[in-house]
PDB file of N, CA and C in Angstrom:
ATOM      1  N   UNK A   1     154.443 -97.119  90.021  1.00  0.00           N
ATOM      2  CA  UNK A   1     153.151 -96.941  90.670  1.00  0.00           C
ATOM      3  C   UNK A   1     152.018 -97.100  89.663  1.00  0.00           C
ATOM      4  N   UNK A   2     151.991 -96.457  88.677  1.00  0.00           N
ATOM      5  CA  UNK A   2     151.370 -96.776  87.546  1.00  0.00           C
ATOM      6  C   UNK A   2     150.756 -98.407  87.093  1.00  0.00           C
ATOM      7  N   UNK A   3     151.889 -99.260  86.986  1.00  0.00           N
ATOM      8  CA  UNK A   3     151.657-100.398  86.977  1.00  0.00           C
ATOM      9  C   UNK A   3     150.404-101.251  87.834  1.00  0.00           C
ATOM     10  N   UNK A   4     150.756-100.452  89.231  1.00  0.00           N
ATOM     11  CA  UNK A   4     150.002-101.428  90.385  1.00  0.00           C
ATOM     12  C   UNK A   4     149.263-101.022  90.222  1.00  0.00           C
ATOM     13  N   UNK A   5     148.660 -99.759  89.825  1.00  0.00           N
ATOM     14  CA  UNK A   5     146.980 -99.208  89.938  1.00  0.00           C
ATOM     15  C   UNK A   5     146.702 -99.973  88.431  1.00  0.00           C
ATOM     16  N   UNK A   6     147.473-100.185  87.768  1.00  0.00           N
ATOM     17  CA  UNK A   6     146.599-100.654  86.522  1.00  0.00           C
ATOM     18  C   UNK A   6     146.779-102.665  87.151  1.00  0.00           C
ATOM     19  N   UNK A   7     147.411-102.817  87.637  1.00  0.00           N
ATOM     20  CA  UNK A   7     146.838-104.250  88.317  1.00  0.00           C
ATOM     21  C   UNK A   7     145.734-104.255  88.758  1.00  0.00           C
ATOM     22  N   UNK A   8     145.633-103.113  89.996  1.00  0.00           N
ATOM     23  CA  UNK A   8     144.334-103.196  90.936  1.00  0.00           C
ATOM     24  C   UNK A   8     142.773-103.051  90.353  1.00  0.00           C
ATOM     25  N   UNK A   9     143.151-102.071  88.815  1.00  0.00           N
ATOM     26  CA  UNK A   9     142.226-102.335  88.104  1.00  0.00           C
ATOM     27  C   UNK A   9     141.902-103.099  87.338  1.00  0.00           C
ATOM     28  N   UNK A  10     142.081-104.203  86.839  1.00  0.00           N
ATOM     29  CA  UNK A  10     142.211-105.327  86.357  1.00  0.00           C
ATOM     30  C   UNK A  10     141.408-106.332  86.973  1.00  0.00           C
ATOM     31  N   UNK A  11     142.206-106.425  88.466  1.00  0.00           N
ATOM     32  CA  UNK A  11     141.633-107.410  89.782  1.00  0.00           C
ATOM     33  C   UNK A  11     140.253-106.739  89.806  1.00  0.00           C
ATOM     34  N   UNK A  12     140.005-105.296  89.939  1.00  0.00           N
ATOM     35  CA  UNK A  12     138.563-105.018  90.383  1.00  0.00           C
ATOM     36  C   UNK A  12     137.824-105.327  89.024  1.00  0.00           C
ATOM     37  N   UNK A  13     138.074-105.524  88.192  1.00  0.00           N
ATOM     38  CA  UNK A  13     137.319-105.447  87.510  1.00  0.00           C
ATOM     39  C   UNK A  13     136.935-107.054  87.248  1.00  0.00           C
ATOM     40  N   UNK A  14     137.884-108.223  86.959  1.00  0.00           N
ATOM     41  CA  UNK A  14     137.500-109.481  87.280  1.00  0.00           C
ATOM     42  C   UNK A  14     136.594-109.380  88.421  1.00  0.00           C
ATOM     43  N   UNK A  15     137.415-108.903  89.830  1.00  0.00           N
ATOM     44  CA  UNK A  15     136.367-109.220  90.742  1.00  0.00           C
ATOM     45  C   UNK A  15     134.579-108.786  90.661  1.00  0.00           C
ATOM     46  N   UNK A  16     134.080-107.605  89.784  1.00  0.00           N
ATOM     47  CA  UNK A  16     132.823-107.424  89.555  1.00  0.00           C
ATOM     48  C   UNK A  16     132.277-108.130  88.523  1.00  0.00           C
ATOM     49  N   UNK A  17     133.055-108.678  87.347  1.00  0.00           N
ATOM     50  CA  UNK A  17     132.764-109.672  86.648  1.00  0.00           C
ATOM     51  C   UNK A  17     132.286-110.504  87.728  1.00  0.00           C
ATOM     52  N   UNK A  18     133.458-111.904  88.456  1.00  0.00           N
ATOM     53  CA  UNK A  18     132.529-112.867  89.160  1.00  0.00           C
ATOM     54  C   UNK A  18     131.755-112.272  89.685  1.00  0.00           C
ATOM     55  N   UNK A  19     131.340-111.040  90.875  1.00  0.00           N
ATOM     56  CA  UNK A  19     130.428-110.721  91.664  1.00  0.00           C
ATOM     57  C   UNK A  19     129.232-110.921  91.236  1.00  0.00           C
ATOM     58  N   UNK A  20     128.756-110.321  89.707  1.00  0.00           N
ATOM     59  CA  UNK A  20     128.015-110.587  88.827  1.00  0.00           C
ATOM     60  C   UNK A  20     127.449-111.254  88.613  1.00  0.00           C
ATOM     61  N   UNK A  21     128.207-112.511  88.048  1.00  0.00           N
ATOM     62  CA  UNK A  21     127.948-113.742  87.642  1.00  0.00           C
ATOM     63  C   UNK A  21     127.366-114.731  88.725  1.00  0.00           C
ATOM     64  N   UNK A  22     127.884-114.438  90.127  1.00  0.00           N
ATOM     65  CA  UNK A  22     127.936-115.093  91.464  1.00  0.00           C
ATOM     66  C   UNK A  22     126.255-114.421  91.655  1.00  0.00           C
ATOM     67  N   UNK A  23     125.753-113.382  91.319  1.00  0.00           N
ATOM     68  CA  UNK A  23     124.709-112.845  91.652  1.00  0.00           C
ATOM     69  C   UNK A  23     123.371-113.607  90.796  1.00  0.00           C
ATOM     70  N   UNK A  24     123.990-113.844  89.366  1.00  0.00           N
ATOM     71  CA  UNK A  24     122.973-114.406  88.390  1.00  0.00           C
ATOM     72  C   UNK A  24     122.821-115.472  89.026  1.00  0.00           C
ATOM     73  N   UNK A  25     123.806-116.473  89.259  1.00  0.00           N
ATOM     74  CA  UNK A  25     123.858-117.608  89.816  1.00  0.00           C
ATOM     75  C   UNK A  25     122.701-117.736  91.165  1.00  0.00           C
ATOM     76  N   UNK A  26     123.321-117.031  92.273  1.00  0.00           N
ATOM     77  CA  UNK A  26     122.048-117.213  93.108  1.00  0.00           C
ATOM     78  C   UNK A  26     120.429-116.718  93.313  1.00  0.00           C
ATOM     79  N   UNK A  27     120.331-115.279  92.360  1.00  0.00           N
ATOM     80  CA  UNK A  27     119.255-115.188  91.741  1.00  0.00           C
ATOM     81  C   UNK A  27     118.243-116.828  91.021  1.00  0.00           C
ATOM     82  N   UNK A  28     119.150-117.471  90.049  1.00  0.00           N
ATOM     83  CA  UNK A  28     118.372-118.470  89.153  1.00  0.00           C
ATOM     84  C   UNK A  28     117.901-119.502  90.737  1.00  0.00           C
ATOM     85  N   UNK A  29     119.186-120.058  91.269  1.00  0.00           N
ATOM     86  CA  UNK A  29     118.504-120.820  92.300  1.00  0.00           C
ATOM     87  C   UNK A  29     117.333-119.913  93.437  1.00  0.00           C
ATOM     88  N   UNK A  30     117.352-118.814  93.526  1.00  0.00           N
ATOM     89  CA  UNK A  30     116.254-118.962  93.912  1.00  0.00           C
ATOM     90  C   UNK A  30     115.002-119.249  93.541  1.00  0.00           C
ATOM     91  N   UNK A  31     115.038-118.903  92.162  1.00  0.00           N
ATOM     92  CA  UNK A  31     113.789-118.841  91.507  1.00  0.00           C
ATOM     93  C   UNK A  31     113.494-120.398  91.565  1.00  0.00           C
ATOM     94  N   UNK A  32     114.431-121.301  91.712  1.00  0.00           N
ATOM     95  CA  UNK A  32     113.835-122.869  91.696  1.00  0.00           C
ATOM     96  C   UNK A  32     113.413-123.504  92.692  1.00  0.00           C
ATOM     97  N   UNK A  33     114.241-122.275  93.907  1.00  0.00           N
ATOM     98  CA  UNK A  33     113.631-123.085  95.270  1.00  0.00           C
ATOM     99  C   UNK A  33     112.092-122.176  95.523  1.00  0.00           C
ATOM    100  N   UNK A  34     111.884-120.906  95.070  1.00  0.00           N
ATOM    101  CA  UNK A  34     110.736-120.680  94.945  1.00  0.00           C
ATOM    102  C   UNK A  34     109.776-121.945  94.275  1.00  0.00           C
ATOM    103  N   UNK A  35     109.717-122.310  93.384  1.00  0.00           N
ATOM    104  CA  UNK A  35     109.197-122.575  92.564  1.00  0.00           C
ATOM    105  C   UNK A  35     108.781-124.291  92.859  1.00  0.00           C
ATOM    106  N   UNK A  36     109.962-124.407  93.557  1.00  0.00           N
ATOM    107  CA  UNK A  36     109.742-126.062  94.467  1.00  0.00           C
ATOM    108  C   UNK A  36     108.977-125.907  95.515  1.00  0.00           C
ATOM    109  N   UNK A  37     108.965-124.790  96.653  1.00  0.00           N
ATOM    110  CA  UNK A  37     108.417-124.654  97.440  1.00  0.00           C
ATOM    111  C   UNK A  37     107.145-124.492  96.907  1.00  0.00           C
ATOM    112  N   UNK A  38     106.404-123.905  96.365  1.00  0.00           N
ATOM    113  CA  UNK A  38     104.828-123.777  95.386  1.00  0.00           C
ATOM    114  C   UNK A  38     104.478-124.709  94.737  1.00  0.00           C
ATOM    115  N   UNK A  39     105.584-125.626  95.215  1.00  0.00           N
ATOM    116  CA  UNK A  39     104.805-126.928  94.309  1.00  0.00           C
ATOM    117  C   UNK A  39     104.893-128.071  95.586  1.00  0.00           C
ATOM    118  N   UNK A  40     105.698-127.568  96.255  1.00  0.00           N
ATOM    119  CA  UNK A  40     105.700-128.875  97.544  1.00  0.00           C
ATOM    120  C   UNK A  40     104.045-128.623  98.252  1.00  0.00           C
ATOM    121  N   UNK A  41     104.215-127.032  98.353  1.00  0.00           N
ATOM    122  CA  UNK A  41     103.121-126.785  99.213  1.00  0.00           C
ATOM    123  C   UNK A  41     101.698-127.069  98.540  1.00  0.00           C
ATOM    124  N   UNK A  42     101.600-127.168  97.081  1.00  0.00           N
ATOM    125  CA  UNK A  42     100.505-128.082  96.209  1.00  0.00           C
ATOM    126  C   UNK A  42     100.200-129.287  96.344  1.00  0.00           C
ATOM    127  N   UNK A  43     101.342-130.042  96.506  1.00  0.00           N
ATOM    128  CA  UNK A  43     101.067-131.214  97.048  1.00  0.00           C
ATOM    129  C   UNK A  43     101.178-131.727  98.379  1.00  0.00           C
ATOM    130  N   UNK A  44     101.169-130.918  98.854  1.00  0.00           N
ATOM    131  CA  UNK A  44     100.914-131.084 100.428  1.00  0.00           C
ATOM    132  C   UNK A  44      99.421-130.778 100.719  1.00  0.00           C
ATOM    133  N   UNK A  45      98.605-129.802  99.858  1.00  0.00           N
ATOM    134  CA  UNK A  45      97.807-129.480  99.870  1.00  0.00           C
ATOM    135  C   UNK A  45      96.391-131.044  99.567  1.00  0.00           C
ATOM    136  N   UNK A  46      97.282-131.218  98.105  1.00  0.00           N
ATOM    137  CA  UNK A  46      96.310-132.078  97.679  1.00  0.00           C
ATOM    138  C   UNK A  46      96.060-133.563  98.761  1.00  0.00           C
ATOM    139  N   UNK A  47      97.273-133.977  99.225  1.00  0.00           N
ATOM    140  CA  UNK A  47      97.707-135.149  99.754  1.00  0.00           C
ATOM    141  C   UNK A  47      96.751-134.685 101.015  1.00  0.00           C
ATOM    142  N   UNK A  48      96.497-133.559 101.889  1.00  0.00           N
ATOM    143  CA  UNK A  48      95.715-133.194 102.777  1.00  0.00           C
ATOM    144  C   UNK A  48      94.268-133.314 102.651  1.00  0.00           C
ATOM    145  N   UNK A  49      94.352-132.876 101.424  1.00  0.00           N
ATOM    146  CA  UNK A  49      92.552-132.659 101.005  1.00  0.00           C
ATOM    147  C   UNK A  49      92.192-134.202 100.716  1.00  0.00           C
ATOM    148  N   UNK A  50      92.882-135.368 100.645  1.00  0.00           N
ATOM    149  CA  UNK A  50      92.642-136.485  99.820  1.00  0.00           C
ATOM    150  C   UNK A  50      92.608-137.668 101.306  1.00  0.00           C
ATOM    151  N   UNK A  51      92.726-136.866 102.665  1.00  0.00           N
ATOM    152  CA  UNK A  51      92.740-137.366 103.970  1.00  0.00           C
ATOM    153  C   UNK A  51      94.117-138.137 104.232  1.00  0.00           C
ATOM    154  N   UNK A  52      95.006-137.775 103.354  1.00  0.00           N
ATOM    155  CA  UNK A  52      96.262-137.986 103.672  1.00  0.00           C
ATOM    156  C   UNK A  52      97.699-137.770 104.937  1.00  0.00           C
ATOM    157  N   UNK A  53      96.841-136.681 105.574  1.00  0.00           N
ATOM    158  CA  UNK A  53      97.652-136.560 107.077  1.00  0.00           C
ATOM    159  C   UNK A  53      97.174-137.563 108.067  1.00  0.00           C
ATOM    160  N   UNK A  54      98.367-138.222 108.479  1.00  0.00           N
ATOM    161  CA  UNK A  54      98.662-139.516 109.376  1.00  0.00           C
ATOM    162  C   UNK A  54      99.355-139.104 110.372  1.00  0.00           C
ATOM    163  N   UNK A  55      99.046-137.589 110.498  1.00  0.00           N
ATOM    164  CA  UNK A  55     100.028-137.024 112.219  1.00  0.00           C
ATOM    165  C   UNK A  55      98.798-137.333 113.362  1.00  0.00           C
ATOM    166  N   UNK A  56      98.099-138.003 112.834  1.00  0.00           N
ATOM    167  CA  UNK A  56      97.331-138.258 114.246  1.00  0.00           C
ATOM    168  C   UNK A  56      97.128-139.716 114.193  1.00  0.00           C
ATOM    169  N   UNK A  57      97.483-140.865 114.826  1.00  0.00           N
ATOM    170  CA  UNK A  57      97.436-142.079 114.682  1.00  0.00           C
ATOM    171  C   UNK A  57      95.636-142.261 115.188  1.00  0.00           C
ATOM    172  N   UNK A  58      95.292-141.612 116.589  1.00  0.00           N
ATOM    173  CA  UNK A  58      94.148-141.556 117.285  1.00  0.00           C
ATOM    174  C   UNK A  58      92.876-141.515 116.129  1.00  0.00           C
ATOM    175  N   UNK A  59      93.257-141.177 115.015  1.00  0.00           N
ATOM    176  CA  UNK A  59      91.776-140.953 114.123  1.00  0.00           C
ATOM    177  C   UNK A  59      92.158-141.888 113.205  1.00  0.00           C
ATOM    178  N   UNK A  60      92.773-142.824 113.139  1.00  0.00           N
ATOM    179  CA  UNK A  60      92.985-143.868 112.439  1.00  0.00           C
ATOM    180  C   UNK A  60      92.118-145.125 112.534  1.00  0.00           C
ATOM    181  N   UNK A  61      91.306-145.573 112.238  1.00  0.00           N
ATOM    182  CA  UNK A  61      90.513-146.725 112.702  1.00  0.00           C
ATOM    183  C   UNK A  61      91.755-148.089 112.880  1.00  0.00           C
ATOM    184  N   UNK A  62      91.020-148.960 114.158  1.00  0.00           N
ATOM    185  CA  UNK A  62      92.461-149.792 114.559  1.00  0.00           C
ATOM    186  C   UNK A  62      92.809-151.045 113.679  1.00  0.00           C
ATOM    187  N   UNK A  63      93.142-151.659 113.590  1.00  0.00           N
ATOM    188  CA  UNK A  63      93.697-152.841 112.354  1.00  0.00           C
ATOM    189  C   UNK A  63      92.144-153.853 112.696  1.00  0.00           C
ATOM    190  N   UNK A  64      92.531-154.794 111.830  1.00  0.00           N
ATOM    191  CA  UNK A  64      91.321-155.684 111.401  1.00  0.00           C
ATOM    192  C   UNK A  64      91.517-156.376 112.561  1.00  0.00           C
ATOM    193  N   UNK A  65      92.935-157.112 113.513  1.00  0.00           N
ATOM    194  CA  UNK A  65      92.877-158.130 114.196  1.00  0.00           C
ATOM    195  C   UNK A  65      93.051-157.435 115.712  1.00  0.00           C
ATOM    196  N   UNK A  66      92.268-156.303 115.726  1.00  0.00           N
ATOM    197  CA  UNK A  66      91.640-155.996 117.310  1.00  0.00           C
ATOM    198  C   UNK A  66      90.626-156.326 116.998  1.00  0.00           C
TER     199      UNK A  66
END
């Protein structure tokens, strides 16, 4: 019996190792999808301010050969 509890501690203890590591891991990606998102939304910004939204065809003046 001895044995198996010193297995099970072993396993738990790898297993909080990865848990860990699995945690750093998705911590860092967030910080990049933060960090993409604050920059998408910058240039979404600028591309707006620069009269760059084309979701309205209607305010588009019509081509040269109407």
């Amino acid at each position: 019996m001895d044995s198996r509890l010193v297995d099970l501690e072993i396993k738990l203890t790898h297993q909080e190792r990865l848990v860990a590591t699995l945690n750093d891991i998705v911590t860092k990606q967030q910080d990049v999808i933060d960090a993409l998102t604050q920059r998408l939304e910058r240039v979404e910004g600028q591309l707006l301010d620069k009269g760059g939204d084309r979701a309205d065809p209607a305010s588009e003046p019509p081509p040269p050969h109407y």
